[in-house]
Structure formats: structure tokens, C-alpha cells
PDB file of N, CA and C in Angstrom:
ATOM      1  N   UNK A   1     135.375 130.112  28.649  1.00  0.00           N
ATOM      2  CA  UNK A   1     136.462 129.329  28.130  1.00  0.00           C
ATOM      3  C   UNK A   1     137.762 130.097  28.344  1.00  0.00           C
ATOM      4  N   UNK A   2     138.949 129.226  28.547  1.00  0.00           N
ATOM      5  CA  UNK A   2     140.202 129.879  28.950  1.00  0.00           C
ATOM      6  C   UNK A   2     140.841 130.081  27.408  1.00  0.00           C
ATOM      7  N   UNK A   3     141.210 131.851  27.198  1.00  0.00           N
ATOM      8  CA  UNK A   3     141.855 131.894  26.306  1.00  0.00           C
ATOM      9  C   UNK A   3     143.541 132.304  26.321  1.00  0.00           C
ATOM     10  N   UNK A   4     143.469 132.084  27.357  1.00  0.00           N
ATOM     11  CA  UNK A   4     145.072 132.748  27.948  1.00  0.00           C
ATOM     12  C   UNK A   4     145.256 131.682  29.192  1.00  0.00           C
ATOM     13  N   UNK A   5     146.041 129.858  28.544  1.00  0.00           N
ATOM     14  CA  UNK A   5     145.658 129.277  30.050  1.00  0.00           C
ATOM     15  C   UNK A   5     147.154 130.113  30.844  1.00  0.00           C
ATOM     16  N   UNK A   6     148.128 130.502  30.336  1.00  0.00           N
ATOM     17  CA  UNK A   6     149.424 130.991  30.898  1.00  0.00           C
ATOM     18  C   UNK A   6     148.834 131.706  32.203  1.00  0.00           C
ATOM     19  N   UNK A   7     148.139 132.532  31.741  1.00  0.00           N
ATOM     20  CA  UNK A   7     147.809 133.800  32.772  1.00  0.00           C
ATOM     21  C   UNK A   7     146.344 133.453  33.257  1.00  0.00           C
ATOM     22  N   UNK A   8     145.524 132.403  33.122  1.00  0.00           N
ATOM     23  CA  UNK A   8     144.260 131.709  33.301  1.00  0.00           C
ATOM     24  C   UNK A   8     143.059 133.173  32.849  1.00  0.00           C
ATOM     25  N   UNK A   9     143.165 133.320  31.718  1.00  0.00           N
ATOM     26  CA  UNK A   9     142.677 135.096  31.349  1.00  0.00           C
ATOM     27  C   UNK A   9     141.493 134.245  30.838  1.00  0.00           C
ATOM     28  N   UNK A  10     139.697 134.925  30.645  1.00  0.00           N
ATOM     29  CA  UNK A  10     139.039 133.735  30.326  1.00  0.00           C
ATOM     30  C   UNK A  10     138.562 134.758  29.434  1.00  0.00           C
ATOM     31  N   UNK A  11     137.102 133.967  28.301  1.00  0.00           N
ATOM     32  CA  UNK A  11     136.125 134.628  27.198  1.00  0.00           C
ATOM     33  C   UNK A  11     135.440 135.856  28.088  1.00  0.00           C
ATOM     34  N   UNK A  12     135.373 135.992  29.497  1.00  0.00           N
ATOM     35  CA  UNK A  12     134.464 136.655  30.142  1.00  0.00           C
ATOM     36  C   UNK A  12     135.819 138.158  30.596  1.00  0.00           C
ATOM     37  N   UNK A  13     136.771 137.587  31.028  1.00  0.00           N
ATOM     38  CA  UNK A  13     137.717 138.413  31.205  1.00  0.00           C
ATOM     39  C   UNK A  13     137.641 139.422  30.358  1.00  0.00           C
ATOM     40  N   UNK A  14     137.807 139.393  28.702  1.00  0.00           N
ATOM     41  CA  UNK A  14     137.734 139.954  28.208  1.00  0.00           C
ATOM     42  C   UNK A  14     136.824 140.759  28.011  1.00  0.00           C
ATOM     43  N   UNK A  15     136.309 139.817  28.023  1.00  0.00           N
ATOM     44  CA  UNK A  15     134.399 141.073  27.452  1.00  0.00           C
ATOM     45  C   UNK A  15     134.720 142.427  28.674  1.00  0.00           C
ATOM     46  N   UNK A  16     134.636 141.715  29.937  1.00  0.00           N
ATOM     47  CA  UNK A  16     134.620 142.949  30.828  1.00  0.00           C
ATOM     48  C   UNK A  16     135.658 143.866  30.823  1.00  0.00           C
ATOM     49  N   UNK A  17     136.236 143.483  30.481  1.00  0.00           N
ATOM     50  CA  UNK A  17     137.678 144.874  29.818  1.00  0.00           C
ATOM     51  C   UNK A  17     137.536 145.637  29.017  1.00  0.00           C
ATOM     52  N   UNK A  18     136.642 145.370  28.013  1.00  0.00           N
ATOM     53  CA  UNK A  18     136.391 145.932  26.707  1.00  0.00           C
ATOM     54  C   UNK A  18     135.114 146.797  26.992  1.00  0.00           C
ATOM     55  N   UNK A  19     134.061 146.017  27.729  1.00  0.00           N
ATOM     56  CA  UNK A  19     133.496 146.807  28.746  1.00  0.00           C
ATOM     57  C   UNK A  19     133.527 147.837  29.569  1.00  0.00           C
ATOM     58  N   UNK A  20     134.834 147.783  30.096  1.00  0.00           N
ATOM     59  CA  UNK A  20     135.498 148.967  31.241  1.00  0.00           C
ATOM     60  C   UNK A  20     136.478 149.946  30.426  1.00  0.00           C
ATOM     61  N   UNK A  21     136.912 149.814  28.923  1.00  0.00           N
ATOM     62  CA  UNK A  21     136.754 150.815  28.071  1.00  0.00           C
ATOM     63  C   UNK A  21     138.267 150.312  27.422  1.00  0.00           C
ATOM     64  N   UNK A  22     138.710 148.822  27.242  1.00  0.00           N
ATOM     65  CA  UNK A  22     139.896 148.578  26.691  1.00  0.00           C
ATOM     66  C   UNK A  22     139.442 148.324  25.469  1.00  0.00           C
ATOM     67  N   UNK A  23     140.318 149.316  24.669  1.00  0.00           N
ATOM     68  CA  UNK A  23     140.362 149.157  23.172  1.00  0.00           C
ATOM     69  C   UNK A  23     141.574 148.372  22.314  1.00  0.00           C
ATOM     70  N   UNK A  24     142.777 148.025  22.936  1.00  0.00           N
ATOM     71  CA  UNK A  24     144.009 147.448  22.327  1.00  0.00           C
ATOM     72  C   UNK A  24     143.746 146.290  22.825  1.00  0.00           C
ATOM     73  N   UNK A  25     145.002 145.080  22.110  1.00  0.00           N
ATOM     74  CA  UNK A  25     145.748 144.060  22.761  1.00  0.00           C
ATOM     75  C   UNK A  25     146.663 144.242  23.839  1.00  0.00           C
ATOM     76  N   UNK A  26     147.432 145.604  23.740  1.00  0.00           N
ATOM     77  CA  UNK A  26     148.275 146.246  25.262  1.00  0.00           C
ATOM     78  C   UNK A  26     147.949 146.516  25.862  1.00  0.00           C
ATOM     79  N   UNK A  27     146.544 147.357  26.169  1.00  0.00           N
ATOM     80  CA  UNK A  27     145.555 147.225  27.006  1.00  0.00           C
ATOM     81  C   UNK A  27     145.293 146.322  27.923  1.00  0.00           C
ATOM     82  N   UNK A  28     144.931 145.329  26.973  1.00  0.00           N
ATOM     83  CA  UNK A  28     144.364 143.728  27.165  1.00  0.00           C
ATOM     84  C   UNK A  28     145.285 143.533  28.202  1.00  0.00           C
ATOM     85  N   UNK A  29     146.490 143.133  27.509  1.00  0.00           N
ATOM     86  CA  UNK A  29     147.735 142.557  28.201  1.00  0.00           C
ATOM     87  C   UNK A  29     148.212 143.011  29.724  1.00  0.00           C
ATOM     88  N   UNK A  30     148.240 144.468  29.719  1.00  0.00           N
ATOM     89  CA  UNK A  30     147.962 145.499  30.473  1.00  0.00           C
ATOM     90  C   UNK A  30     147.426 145.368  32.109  1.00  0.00           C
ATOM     91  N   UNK A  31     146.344 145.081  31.500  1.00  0.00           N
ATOM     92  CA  UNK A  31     145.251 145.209  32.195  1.00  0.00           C
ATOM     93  C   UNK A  31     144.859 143.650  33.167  1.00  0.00           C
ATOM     94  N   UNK A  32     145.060 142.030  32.219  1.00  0.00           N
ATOM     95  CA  UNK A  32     144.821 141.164  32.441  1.00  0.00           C
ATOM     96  C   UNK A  32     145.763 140.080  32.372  1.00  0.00           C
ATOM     97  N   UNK A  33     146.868 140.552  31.797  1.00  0.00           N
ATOM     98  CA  UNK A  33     147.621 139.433  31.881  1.00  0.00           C
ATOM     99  C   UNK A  33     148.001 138.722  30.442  1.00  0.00           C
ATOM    100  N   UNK A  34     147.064 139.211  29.529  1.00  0.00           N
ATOM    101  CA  UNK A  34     146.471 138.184  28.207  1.00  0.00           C
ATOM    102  C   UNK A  34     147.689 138.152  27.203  1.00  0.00           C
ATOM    103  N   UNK A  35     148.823 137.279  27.131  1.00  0.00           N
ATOM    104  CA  UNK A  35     149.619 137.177  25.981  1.00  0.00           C
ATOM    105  C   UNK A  35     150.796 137.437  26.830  1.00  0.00           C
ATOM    106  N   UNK A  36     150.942 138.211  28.118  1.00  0.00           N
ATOM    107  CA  UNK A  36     152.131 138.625  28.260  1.00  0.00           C
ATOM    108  C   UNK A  36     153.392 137.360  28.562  1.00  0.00           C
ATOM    109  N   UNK A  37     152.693 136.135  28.404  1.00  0.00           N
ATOM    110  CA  UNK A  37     153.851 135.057  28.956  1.00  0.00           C
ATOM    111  C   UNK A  37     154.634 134.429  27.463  1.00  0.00           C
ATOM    112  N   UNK A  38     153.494 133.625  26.965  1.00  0.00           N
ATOM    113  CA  UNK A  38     154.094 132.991  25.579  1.00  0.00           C
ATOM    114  C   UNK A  38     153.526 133.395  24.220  1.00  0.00           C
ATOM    115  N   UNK A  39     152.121 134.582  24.043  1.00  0.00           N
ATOM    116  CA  UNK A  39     152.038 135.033  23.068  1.00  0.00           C
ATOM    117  C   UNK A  39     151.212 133.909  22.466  1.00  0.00           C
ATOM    118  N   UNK A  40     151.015 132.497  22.119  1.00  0.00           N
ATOM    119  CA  UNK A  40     150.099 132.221  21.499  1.00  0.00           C
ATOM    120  C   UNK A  40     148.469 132.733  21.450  1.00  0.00           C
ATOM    121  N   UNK A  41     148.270 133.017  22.305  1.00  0.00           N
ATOM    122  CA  UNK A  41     146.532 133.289  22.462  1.00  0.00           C
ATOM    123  C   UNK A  41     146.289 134.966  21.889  1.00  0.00           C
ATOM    124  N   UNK A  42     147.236 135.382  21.511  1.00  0.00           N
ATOM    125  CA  UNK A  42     147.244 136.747  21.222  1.00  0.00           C
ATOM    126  C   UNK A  42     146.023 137.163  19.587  1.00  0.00           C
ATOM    127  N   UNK A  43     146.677 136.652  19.163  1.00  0.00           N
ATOM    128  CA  UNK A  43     145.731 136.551  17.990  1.00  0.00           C
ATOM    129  C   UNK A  43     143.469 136.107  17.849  1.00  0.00           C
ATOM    130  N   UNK A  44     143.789 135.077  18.905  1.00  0.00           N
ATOM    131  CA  UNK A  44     142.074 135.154  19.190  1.00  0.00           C
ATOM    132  C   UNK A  44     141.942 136.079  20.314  1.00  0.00           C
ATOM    133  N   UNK A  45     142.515 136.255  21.087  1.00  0.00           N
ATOM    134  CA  UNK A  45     142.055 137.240  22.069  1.00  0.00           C
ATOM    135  C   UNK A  45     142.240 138.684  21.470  1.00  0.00           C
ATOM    136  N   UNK A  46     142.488 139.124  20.103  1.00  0.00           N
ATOM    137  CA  UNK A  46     142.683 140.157  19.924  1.00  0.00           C
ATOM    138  C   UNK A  46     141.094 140.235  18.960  1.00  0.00           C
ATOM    139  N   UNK A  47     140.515 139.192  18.433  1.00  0.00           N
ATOM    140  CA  UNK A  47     139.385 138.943  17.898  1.00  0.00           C
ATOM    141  C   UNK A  47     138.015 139.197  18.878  1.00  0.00           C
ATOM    142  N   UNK A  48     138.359 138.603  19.686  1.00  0.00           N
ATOM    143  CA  UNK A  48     137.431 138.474  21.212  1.00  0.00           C
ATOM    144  C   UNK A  48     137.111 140.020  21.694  1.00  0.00           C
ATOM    145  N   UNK A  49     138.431 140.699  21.553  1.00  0.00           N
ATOM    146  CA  UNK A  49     138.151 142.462  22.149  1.00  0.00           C
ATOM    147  C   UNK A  49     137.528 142.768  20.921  1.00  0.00           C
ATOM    148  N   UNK A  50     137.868 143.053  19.737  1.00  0.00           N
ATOM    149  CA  UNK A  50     137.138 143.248  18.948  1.00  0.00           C
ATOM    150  C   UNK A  50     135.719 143.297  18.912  1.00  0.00           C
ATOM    151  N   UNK A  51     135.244 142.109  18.625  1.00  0.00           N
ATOM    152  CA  UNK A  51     134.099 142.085  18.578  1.00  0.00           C
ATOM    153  C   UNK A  51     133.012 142.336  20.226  1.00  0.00           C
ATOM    154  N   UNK A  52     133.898 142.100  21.276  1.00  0.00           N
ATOM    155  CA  UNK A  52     133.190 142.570  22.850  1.00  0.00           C
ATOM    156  C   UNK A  52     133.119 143.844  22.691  1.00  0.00           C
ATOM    157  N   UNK A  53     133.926 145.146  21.644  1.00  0.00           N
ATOM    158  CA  UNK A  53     133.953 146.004  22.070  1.00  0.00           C
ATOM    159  C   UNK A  53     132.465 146.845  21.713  1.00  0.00           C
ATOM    160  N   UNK A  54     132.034 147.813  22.530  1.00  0.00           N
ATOM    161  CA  UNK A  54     130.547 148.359  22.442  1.00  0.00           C
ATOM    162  C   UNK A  54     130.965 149.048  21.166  1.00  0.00           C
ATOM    163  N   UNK A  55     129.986 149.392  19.926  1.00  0.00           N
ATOM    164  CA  UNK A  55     129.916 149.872  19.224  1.00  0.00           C
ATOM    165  C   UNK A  55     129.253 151.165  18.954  1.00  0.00           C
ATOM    166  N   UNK A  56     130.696 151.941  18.887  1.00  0.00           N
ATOM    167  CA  UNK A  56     129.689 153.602  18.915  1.00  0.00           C
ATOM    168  C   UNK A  56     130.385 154.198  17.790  1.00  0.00           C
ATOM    169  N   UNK A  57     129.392 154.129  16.888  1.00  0.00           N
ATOM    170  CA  UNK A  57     129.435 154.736  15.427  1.00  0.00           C
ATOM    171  C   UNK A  57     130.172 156.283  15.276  1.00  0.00           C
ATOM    172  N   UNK A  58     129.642 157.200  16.329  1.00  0.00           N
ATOM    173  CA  UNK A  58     130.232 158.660  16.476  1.00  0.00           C
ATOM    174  C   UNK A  58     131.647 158.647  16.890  1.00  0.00           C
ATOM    175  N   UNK A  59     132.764 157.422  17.146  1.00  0.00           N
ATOM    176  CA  UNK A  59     133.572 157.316  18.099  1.00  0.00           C
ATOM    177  C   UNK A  59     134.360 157.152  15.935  1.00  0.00           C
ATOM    178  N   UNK A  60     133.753 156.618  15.343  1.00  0.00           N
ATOM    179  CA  UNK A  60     134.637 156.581  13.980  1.00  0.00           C
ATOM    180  C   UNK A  60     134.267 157.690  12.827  1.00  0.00           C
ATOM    181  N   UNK A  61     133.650 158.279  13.319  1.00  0.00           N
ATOM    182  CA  UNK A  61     133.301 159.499  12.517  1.00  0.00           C
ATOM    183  C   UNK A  61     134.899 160.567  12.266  1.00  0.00           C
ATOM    184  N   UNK A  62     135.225 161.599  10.945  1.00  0.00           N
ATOM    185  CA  UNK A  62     136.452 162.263  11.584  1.00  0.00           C
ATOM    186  C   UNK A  62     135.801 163.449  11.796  1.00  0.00           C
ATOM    187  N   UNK A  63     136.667 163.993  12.304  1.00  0.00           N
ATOM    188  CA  UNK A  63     136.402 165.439  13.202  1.00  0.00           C
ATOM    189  C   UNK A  63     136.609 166.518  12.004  1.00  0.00           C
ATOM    190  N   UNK A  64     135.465 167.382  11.377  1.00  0.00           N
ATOM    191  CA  UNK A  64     135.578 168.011  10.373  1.00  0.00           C
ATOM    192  C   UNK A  64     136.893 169.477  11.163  1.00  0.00           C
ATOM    193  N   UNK A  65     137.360 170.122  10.096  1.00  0.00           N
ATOM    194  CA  UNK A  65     138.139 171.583  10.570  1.00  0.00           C
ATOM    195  C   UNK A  65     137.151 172.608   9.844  1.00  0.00           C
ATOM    196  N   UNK A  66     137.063 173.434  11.020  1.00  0.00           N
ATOM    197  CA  UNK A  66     136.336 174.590  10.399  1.00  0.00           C
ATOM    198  C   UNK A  66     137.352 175.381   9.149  1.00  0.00           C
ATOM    199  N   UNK A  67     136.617 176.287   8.519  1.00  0.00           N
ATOM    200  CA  UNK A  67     137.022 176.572   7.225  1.00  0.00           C
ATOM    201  C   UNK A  67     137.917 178.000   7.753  1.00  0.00           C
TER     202      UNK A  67
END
């Protein structure tokens, strides 16, 4: 499905971005085109990376300081 028809950016576009290691909406934008014309689609396509993005638990962990 087209979520960006401005820039014809699709549901699959994304995934594979988020895939190839995009973590932002500037990224997104960046990278594909997604929002950079009129900005409506910004908001679900920022949902869409979200949830496409691979989930790696050690990536939100914080980094202890030694004592």
C-alpha cells in the first residue's frame, strides 16, 4: 500500500529501510523520499518504521561505567 503517494514511497519501502538499518523519520525521508513533499503521511509512516524495525533488546540496554 502507498503511504507516501507524493513520493510513491510504499508499506514495503519501508520495511526494507528499517531493514537496511533506518532508525528515524529523517532517515526515512532521507533515504526514500517519505514526507519530504507535503508531510501528511509522516505520522503513519513514522508508526510503520517503528514497528518494521528488528528488535534487539541489547541495542536498549545502558552502558554501565566502571567504578
Amino acid at each position: 500500500m502507498y503511504v507516501c503517494i507524493c513520493n510513491g514511497v510504499t508499506d514495503r519501502d519501508i520495511r526494507q529501510a528499517a531493514e537496511a538499518g533506518v532508525r528515524t523519520i529523517t532517515e526515512l525521508t532521507m533515504r526514500t523520499g517519505c514526507g519530504a513533499t507535503c508531510g501528511t503521511c509522516l505520522d503513519f509512516a513514522s508508526e510503520l518504521l517503528a514497528s518494521a524495525r528488528p528488535h534487539d533488546d541489547a541495542r536498549e540496554l545502558p552502558i554501565l561505567q566502571a567504578a
